[in-house]
Every structure is written in C-alpha cells, then in structure tokens.
C-alpha atoms as a PDB file:
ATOM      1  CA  UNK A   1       0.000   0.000   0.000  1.00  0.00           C
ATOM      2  CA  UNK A   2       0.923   3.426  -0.981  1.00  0.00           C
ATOM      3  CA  UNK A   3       1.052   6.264   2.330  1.00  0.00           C
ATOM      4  CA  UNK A   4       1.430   9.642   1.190  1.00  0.00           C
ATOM      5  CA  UNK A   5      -0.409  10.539   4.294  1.00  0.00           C
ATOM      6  CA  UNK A   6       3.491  12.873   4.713  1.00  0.00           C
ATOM      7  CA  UNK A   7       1.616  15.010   1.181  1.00  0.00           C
ATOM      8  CA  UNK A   8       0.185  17.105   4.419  1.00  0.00           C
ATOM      9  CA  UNK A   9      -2.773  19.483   2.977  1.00  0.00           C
ATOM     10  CA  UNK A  10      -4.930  19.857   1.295  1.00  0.00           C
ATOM     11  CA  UNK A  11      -5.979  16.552   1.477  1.00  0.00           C
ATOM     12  CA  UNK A  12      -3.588  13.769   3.037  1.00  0.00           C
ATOM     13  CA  UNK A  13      -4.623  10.480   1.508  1.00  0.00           C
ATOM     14  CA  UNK A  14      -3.991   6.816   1.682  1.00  0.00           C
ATOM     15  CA  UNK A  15      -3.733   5.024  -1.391  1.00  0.00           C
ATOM     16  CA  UNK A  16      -3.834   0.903  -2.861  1.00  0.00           C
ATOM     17  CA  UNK A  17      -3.645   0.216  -6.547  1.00  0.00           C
ATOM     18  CA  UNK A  18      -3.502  -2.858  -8.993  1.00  0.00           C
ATOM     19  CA  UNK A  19      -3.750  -3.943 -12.322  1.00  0.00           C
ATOM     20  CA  UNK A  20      -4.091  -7.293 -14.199  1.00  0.00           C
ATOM     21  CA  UNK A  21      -3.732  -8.156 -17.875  1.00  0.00           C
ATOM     22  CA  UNK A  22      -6.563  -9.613 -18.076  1.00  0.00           C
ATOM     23  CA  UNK A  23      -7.613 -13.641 -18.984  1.00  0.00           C
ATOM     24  CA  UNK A  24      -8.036 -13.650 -22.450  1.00  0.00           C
ATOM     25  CA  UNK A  25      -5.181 -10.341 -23.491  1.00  0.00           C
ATOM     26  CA  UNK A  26      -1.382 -10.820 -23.605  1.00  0.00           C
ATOM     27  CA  UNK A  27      -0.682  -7.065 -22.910  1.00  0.00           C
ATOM     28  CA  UNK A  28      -1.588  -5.001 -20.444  1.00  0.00           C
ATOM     29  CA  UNK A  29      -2.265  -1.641 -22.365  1.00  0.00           C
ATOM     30  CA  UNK A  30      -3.279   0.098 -19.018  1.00  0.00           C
ATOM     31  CA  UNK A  31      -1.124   2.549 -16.988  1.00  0.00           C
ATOM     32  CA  UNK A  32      -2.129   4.160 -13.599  1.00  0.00           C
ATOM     33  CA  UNK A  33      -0.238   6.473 -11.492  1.00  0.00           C
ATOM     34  CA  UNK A  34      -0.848   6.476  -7.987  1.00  0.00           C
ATOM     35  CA  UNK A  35       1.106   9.289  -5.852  1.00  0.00           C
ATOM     36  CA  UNK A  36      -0.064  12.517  -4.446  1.00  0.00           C
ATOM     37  CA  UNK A  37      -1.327  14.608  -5.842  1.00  0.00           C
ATOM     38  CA  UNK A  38      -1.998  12.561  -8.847  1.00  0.00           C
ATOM     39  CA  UNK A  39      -4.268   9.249  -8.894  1.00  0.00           C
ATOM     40  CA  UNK A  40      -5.257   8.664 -12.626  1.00  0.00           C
ATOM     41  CA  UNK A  41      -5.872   5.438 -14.709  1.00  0.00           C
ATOM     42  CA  UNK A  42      -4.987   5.349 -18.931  1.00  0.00           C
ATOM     43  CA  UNK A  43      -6.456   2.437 -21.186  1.00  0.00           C
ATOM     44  CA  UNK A  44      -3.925   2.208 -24.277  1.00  0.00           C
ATOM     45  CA  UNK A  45      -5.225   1.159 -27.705  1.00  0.00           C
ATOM     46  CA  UNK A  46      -3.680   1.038 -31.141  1.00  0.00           C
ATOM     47  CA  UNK A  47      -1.972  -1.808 -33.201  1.00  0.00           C
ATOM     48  CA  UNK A  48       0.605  -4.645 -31.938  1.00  0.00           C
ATOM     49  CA  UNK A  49       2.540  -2.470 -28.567  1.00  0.00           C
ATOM     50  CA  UNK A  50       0.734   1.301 -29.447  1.00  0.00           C
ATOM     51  CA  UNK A  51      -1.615   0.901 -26.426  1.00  0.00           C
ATOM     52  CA  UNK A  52       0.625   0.483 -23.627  1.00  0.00           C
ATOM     53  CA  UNK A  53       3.072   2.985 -25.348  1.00  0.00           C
ATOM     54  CA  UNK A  54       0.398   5.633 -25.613  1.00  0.00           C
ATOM     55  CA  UNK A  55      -0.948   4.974 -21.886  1.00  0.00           C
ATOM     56  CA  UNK A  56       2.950   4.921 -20.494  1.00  0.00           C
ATOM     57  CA  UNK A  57       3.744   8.020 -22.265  1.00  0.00           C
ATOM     58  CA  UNK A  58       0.504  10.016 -20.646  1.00  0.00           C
ATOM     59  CA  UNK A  59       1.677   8.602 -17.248  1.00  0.00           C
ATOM     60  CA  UNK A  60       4.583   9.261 -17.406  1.00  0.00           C
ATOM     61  CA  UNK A  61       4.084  13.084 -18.519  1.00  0.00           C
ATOM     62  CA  UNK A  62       2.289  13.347 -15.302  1.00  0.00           C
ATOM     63  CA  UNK A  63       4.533  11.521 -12.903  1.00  0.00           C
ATOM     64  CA  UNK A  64       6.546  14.970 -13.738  1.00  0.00           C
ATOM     65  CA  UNK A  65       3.964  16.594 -11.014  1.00  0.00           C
ATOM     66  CA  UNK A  66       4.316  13.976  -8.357  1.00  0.00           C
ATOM     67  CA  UNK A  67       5.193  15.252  -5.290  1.00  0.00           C
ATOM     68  CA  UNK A  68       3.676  18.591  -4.627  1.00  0.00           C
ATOM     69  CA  UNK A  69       0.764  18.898  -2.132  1.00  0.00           C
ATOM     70  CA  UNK A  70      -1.445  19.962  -4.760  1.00  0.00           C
ATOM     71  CA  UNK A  71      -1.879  20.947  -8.355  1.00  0.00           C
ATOM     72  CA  UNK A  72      -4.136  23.867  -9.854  1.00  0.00           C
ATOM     73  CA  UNK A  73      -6.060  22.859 -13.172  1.00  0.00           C
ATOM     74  CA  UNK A  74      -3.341  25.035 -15.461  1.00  0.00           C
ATOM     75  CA  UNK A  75      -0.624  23.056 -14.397  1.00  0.00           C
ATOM     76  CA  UNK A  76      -2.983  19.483 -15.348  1.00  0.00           C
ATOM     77  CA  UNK A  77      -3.997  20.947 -18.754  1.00  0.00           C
ATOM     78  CA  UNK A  78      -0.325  21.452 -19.674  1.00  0.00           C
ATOM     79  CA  UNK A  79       0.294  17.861 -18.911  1.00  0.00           C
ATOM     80  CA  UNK A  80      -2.390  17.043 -20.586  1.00  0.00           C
ATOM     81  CA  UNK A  81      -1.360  19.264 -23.655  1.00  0.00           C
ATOM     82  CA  UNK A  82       2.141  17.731 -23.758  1.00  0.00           C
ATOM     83  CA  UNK A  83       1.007  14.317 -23.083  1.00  0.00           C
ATOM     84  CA  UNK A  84      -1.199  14.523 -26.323  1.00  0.00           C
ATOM     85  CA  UNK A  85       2.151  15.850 -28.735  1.00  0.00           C
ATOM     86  CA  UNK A  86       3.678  12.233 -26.999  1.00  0.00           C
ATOM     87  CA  UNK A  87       0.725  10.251 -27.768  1.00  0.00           C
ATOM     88  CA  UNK A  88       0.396  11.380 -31.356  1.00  0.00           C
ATOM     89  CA  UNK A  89       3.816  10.440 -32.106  1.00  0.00           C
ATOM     90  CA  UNK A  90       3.393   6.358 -31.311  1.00  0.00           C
ATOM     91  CA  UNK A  91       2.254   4.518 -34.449  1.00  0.00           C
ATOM     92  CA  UNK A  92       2.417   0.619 -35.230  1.00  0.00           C
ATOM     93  CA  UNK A  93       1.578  -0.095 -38.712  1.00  0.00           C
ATOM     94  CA  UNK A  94       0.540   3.236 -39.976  1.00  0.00           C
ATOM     95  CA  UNK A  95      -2.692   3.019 -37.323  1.00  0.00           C
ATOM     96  CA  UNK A  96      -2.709   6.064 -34.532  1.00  0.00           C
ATOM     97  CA  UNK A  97      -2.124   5.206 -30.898  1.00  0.00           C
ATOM     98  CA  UNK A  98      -4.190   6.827 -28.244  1.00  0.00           C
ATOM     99  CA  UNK A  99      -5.155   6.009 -24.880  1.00  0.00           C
ATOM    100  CA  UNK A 100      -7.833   7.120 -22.012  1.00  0.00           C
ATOM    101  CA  UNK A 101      -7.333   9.089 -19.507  1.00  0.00           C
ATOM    102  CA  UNK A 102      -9.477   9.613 -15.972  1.00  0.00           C
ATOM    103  CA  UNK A 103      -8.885  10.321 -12.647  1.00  0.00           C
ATOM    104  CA  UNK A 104      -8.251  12.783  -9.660  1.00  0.00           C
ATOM    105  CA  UNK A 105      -6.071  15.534  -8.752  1.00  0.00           C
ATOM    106  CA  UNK A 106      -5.337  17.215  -5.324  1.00  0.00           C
ATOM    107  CA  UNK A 107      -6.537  21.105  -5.628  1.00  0.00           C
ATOM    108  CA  UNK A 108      -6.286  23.534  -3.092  1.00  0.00           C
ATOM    109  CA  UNK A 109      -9.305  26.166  -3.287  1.00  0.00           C
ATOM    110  CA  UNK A 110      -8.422  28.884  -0.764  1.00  0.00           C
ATOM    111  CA  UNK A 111      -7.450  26.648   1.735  1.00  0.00           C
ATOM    112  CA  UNK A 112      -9.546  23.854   1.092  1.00  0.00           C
ATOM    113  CA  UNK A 113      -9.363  20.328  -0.548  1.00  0.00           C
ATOM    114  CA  UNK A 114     -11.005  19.449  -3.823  1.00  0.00           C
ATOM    115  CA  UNK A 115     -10.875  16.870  -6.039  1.00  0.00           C
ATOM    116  CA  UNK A 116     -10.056  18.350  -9.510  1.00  0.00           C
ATOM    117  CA  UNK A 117     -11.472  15.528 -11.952  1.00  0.00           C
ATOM    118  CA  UNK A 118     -10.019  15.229 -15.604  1.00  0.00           C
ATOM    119  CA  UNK A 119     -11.463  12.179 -17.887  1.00  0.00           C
ATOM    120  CA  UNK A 120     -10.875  11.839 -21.642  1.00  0.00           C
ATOM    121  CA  UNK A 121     -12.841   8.483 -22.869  1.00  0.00           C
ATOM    122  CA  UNK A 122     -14.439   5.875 -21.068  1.00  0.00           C
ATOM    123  CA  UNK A 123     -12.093   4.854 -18.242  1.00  0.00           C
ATOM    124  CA  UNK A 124     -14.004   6.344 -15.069  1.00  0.00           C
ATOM    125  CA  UNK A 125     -13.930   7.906 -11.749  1.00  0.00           C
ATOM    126  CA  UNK A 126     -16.524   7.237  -9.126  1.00  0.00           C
ATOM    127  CA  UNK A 127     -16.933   8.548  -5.574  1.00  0.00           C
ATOM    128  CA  UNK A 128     -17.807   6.323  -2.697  1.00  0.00           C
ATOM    129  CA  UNK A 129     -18.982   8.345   0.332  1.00  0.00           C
ATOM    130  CA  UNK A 130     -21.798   7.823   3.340  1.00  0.00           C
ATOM    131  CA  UNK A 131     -22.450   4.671   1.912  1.00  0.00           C
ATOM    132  CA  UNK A 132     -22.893   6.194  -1.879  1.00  0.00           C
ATOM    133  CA  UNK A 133     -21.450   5.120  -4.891  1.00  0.00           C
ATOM    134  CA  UNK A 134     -21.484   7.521  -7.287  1.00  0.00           C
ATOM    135  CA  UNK A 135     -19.698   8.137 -10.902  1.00  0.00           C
ATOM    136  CA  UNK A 136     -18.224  11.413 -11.006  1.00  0.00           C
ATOM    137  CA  UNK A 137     -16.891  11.521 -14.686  1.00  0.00           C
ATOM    138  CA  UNK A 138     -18.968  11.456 -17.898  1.00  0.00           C
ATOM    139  CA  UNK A 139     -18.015   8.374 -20.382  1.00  0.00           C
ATOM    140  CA  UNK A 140     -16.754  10.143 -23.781  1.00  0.00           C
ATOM    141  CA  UNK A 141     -18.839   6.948 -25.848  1.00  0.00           C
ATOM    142  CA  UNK A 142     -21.120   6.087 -28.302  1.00  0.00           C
ATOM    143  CA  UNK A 143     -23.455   4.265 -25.852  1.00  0.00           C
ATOM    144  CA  UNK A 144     -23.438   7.734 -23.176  1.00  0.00           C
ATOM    145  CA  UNK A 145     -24.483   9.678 -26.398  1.00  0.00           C
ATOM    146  CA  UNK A 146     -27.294   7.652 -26.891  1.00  0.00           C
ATOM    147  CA  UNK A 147     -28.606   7.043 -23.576  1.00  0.00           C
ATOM    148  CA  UNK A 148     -28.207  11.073 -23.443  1.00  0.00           C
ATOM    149  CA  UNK A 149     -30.194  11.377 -26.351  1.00  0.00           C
ATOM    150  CA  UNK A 150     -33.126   9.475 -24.554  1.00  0.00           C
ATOM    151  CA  UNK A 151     -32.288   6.516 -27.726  1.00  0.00           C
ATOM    152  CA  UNK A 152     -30.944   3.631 -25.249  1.00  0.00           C
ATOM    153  CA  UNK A 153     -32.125   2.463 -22.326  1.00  0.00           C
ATOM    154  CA  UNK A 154     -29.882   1.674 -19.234  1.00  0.00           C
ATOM    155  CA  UNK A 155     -30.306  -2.104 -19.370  1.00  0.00           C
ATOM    156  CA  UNK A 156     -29.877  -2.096 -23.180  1.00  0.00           C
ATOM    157  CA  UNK A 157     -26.533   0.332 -22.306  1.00  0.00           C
ATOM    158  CA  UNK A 158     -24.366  -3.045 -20.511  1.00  0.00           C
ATOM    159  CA  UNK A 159     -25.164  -5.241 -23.743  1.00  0.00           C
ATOM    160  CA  UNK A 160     -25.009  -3.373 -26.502  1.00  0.00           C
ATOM    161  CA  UNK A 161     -22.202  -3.950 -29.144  1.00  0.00           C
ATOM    162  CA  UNK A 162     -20.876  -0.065 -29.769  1.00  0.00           C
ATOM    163  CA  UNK A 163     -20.567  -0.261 -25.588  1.00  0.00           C
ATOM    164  CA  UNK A 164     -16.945   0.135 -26.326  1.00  0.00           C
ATOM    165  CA  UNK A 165     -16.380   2.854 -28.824  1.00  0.00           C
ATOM    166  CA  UNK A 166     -15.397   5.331 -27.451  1.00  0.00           C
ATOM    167  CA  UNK A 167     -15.603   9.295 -28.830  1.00  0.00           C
ATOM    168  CA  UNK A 168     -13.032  11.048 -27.288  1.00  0.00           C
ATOM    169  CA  UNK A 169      -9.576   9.818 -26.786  1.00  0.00           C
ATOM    170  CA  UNK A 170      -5.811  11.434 -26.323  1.00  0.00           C
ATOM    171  CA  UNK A 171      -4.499  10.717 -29.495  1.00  0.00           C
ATOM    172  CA  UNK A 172      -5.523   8.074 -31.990  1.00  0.00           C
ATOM    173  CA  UNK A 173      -6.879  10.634 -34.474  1.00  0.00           C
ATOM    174  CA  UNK A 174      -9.187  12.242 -31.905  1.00  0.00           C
ATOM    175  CA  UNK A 175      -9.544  16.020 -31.347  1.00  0.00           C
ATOM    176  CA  UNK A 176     -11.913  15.763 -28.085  1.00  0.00           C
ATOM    177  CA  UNK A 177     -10.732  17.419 -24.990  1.00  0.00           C
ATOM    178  CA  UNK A 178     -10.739  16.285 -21.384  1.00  0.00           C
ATOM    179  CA  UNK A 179     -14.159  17.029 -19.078  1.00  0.00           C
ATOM    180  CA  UNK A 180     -12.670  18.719 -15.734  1.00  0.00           C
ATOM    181  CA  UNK A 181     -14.979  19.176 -12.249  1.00  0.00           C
ATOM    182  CA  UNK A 182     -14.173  20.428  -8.877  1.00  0.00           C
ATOM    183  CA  UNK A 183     -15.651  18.283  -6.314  1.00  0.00           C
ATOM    184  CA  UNK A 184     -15.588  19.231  -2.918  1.00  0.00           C
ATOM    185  CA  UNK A 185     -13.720  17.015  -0.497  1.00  0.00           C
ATOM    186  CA  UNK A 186     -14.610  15.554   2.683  1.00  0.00           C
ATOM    187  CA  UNK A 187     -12.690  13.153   5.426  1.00  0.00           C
ATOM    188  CA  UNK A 188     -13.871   9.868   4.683  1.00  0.00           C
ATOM    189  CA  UNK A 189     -14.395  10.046   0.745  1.00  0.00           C
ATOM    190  CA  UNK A 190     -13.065   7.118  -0.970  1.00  0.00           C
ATOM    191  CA  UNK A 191     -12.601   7.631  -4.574  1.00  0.00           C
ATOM    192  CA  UNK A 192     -12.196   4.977  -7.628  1.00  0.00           C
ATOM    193  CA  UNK A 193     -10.550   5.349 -10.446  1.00  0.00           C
ATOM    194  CA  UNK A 194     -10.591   2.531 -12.671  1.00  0.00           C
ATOM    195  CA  UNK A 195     -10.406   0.958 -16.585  1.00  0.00           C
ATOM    196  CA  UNK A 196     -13.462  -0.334 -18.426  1.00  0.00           C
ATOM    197  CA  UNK A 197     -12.132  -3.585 -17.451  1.00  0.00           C
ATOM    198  CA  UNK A 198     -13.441  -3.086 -14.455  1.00  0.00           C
ATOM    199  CA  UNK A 199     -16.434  -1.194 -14.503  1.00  0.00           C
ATOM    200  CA  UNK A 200     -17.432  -3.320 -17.776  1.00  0.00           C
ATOM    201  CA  UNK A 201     -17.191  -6.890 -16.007  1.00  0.00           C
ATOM    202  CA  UNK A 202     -18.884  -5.991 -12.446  1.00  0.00           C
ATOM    203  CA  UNK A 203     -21.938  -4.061 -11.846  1.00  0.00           C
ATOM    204  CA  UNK A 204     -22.397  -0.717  -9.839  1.00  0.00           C
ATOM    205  CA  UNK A 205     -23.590  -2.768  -6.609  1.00  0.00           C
ATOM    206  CA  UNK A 206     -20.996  -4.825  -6.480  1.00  0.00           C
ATOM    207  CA  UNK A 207     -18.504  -2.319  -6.634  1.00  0.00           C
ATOM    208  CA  UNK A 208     -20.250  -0.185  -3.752  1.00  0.00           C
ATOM    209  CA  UNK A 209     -20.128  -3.524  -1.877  1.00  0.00           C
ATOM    210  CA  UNK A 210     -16.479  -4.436  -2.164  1.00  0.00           C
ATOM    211  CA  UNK A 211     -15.347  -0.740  -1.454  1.00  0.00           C
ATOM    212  CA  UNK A 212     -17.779  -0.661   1.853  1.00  0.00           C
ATOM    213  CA  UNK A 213     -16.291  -3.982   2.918  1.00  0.00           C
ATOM    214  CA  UNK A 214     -12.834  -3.410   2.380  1.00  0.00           C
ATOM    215  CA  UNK A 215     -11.285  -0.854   4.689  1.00  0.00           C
ATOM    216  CA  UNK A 216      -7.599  -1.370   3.583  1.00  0.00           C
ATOM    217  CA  UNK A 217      -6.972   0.499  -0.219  1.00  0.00           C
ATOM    218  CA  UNK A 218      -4.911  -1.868  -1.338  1.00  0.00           C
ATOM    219  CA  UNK A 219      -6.691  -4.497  -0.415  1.00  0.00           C
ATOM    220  CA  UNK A 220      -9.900  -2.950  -1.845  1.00  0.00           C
ATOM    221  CA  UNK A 221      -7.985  -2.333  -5.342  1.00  0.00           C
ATOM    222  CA  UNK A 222      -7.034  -6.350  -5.113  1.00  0.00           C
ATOM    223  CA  UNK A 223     -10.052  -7.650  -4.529  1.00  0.00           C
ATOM    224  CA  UNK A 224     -11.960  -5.180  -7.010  1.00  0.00           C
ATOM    225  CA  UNK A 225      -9.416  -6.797  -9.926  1.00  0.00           C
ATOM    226  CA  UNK A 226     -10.193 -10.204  -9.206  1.00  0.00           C
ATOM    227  CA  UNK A 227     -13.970  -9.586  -8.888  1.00  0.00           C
ATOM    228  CA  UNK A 228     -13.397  -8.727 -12.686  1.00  0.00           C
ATOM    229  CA  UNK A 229     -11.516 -11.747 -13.168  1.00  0.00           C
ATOM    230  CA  UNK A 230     -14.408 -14.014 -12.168  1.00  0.00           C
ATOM    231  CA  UNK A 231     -16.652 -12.208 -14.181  1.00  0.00           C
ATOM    232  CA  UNK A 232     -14.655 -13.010 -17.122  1.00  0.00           C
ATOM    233  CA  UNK A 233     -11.560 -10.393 -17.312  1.00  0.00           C
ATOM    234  CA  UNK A 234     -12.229 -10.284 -20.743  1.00  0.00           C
ATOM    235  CA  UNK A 235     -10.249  -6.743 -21.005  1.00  0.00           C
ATOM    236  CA  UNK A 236      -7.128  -5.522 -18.921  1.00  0.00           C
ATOM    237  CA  UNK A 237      -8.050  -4.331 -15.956  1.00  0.00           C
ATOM    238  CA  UNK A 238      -6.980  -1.276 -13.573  1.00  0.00           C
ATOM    239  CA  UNK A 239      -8.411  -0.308 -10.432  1.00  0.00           C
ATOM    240  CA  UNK A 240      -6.756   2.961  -7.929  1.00  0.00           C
ATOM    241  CA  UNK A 241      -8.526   3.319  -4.731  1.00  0.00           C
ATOM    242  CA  UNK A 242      -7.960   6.723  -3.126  1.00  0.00           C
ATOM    243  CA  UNK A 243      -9.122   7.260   0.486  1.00  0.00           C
ATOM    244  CA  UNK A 244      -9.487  10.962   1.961  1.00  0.00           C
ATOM    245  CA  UNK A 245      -8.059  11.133   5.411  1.00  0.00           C
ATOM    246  CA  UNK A 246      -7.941  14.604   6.173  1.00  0.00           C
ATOM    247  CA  UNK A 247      -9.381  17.122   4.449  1.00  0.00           C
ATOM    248  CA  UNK A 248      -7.933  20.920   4.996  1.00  0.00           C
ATOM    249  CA  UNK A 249     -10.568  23.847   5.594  1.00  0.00           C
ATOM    250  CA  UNK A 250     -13.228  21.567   6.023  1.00  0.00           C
ATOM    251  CA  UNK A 251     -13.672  21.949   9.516  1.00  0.00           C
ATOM    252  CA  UNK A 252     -13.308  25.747   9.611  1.00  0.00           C
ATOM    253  CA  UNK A 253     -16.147  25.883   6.668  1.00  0.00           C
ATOM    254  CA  UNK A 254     -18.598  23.467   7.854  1.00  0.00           C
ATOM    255  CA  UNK A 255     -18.363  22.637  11.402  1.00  0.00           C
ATOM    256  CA  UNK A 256     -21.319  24.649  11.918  1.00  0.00           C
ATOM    257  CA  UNK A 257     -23.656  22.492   9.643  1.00  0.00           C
ATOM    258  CA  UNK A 258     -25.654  19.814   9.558  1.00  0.00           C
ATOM    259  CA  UNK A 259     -23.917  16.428   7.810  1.00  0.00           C
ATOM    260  CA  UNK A 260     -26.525  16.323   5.135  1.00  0.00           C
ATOM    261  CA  UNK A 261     -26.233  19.754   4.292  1.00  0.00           C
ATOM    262  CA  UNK A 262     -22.458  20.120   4.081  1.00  0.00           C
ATOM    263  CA  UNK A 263     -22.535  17.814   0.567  1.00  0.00           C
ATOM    264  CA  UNK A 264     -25.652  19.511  -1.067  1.00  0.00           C
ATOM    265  CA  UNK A 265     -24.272  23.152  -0.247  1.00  0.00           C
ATOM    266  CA  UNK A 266     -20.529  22.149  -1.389  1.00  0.00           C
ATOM    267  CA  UNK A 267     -21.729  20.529  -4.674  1.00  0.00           C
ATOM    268  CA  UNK A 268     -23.245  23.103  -5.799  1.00  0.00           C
ATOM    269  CA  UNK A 269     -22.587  23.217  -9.584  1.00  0.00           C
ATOM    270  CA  UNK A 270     -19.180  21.780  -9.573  1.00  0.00           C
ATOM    271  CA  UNK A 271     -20.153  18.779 -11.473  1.00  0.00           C
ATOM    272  CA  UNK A 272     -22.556  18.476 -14.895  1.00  0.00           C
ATOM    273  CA  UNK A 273     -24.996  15.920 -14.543  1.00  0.00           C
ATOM    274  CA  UNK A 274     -23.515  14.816 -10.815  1.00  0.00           C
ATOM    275  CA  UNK A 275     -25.286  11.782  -9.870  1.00  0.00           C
ATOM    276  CA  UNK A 276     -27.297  10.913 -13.046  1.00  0.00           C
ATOM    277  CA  UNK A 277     -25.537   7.748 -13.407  1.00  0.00           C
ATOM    278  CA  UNK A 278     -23.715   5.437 -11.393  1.00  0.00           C
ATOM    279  CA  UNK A 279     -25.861   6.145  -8.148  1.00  0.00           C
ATOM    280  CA  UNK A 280     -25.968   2.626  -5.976  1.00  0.00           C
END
C-alpha cells in the first residue's frame, strides 16, 4: 500500500492500486499512477505495442507533477497538452495510438481540498462516500451519447455492441478534450478510479459492496481486480482506490452544519450531470 499521508494538505490520503492483464489479453495496455497529488488510470489502444506505449507516455508526462501537495487545473492541462504531442507520435503499422485518460487531482481552493477531476474516454472515476457510490466523470462513448439522447435504455446500455467505442480519446486521431470538475472534499471520501475492465465486467452494486467492505486500499484495489476476473476479465483491468483522510478547511467551513447539508451546499454546480448515473 501506498502512504502519502506525509503530502500534508490539502488533502492527506492513503492510497492501494492494482492492475491485471486480463484472462483472455497478452498485454496489459493500461497505466495508472498512484502518488499525491496525482491518482489517474490510462487504457492504451492502437496496433501490436501502441496501447501500452500511448498509456505509459501520458503517465509518465504526469509523474513529472508527483510530489507537490497539490496541483491547480493550469498546471494538469499542460500535462495534458504535452502528453497529447507524446501520444500522437506512437504509431504501429501506420494506425494512430491513443489512450484514455481519468482520474483525480489534489486542488487547493483557498485553503480547502477538492478533487479536480479530468477524464478523456471511457475509463471512469466514481466517488464512494456515506455509503454512496457515485460516478463522477462522464463516459466520452457512443453508448453515453445515446442514452443522453433518450435513444438507449440503461439495461440495453451493458449489452449493446458499440458499448466500447469510445468518442473522445488522447491521441488516436481524436480532437476531443478532457471534461474537468471540482468536487468538494470531505474526510472519509473514498474515490475509484478505474479501466473499463473493471467497470465493464462488475456491476455498480458490487462495486459499492467491495469498497464498503474493504477498509484497507490496497486491499480494496485487489479484490476489485479479481472480482473482474471471475466475471470473465475479458479486457485488462486497472483499479486505484484513493481514500481521503484529512481534508484541509473543512472543519473551519462546515463545522457549523448539519452532515446532510455540508454535501448539497458544497456541490453546488461543480459537477454536470452529478449523480445521473452510477448512483448505488
């Protein structure tokens, strides 16, 4: 298990990660990078070794930023900017590389924790808090665009065969840019950031369960890869587990208020569509 509980504010976390290739893949194409302030997951894809180039090369344009106690959103989109010139550069065969990206990043809004949010594609981010599981990015896909559009139903969404084309990507030909939020942290929050392998192989409830049963992070990140392994690990899979320990400022702004209100006056308007999917 990762402790970076010495990052100090604004939000000292603990942190378990793992990855798998998969049962039926011989490459892992998936990257993650797990160390304050940073805690994001890339999905590689291209021809013969293009995925797991493209998803190294984002990851490690980021692990440039490790080590600080937080990161504003300028600093991110420069990564994200110079990650992209990397990206496009990888080609096997004439075919484009490109990769997901999705995750969290430590921000410090005068004096208090947030979770900045970046996703490109359809790797995701969910929140797990008071019991809650609830997806926090906005899948960049086919399928999202048409249960947006009112065309696809929810149950038809887990079955049906354009589930995994994706319409935004870093590289591979795509000029779609990253979806950023600013959550509001509290002690306690427990954030996922995982690969489709994951959150295509076990269902929403499941996930909720394992993270409420598992209090260790690393041990939650194990177990959540080989619940995806018995449901068929037909895709590598990637699973971060982030857990909010301390959270600075949160005290001094809401110690006067009610539990229940604290979340629905920090949310606010921070996040598009916040809890329209992925609510367990």
């Amino acid at each position: 298990m990762i402790d970076a509980t010495s990052a100090g504010p604004p939000i000292v976390v603990r942190v378990g990660a793992a990855s798998h290739t998969g049962l039926r893949r011989r490459v892992n194409e998936d990257a993650y990078l797990a160390q304050a302030p940073l805690f994001l997951v890339a999905d590689g894809m291209g021809g013969h070794d293009a995925g797991d180039r493209a998803s190294a090369a984002v990851v490690a344009e980021f692990a440039h930023l490790v080590g600080g106690a937080s990161l504003a959103i300028d600093q991110v989109r420069a990564a994200l900017r110079r990650a992209r010139s990397r990206v496009e550069a990888i080609a096997s065969d004439g075919r484009a590389a490109g990769t997901t990206l999705s995750g969290v990043v430590v921000a410090d809004v005068g004096g208090v924790g947030y979770w900045l949010t970046v996703n490109v594609g359809d790797s995701r981010t969910y929140r797990f808090a008071q019991g809650v599981l609830e997806q926090i990015s906005v899948d960049h896909s086919v399928v999202q665009e048409l249960l947006d559009a009112g065309v696809l139903s929810g149950a038809d969404a887990a079955t049906d065969s354009r589930r995994n084309e994706i319409t935004r990507a870093i590289g591979a030909g795509s000029e779609g840019q990253a979806d950023y939020w600013m959550v509001p942290a509290e002690p306690g929050d427990r954030i996922l950031v995982c690969s489709d392998g994951l959150s295509g192989e076990v269902p929403a409830d499941r996930l909720r369960d394992i993270l409420a049963e598992e209090i260790d992070p690393e041990a939650a990140a194990t177990r959540l890869i080989h619940e995806a392994l018995l449901h068929g690990g037909r895709d590598n899979v990637t699973a971060v587990v982030v857990d909010a320990v301390h959270v600075a400022g949160f005290d001094d702004v809401y110690d006067t208020a009610p539990a229940g209100a604290r979340r629905a006056e920090a949310d606010g308007d921070t996040r598009p569509r916040a809890g329209t999917r992925g609510d367990v």
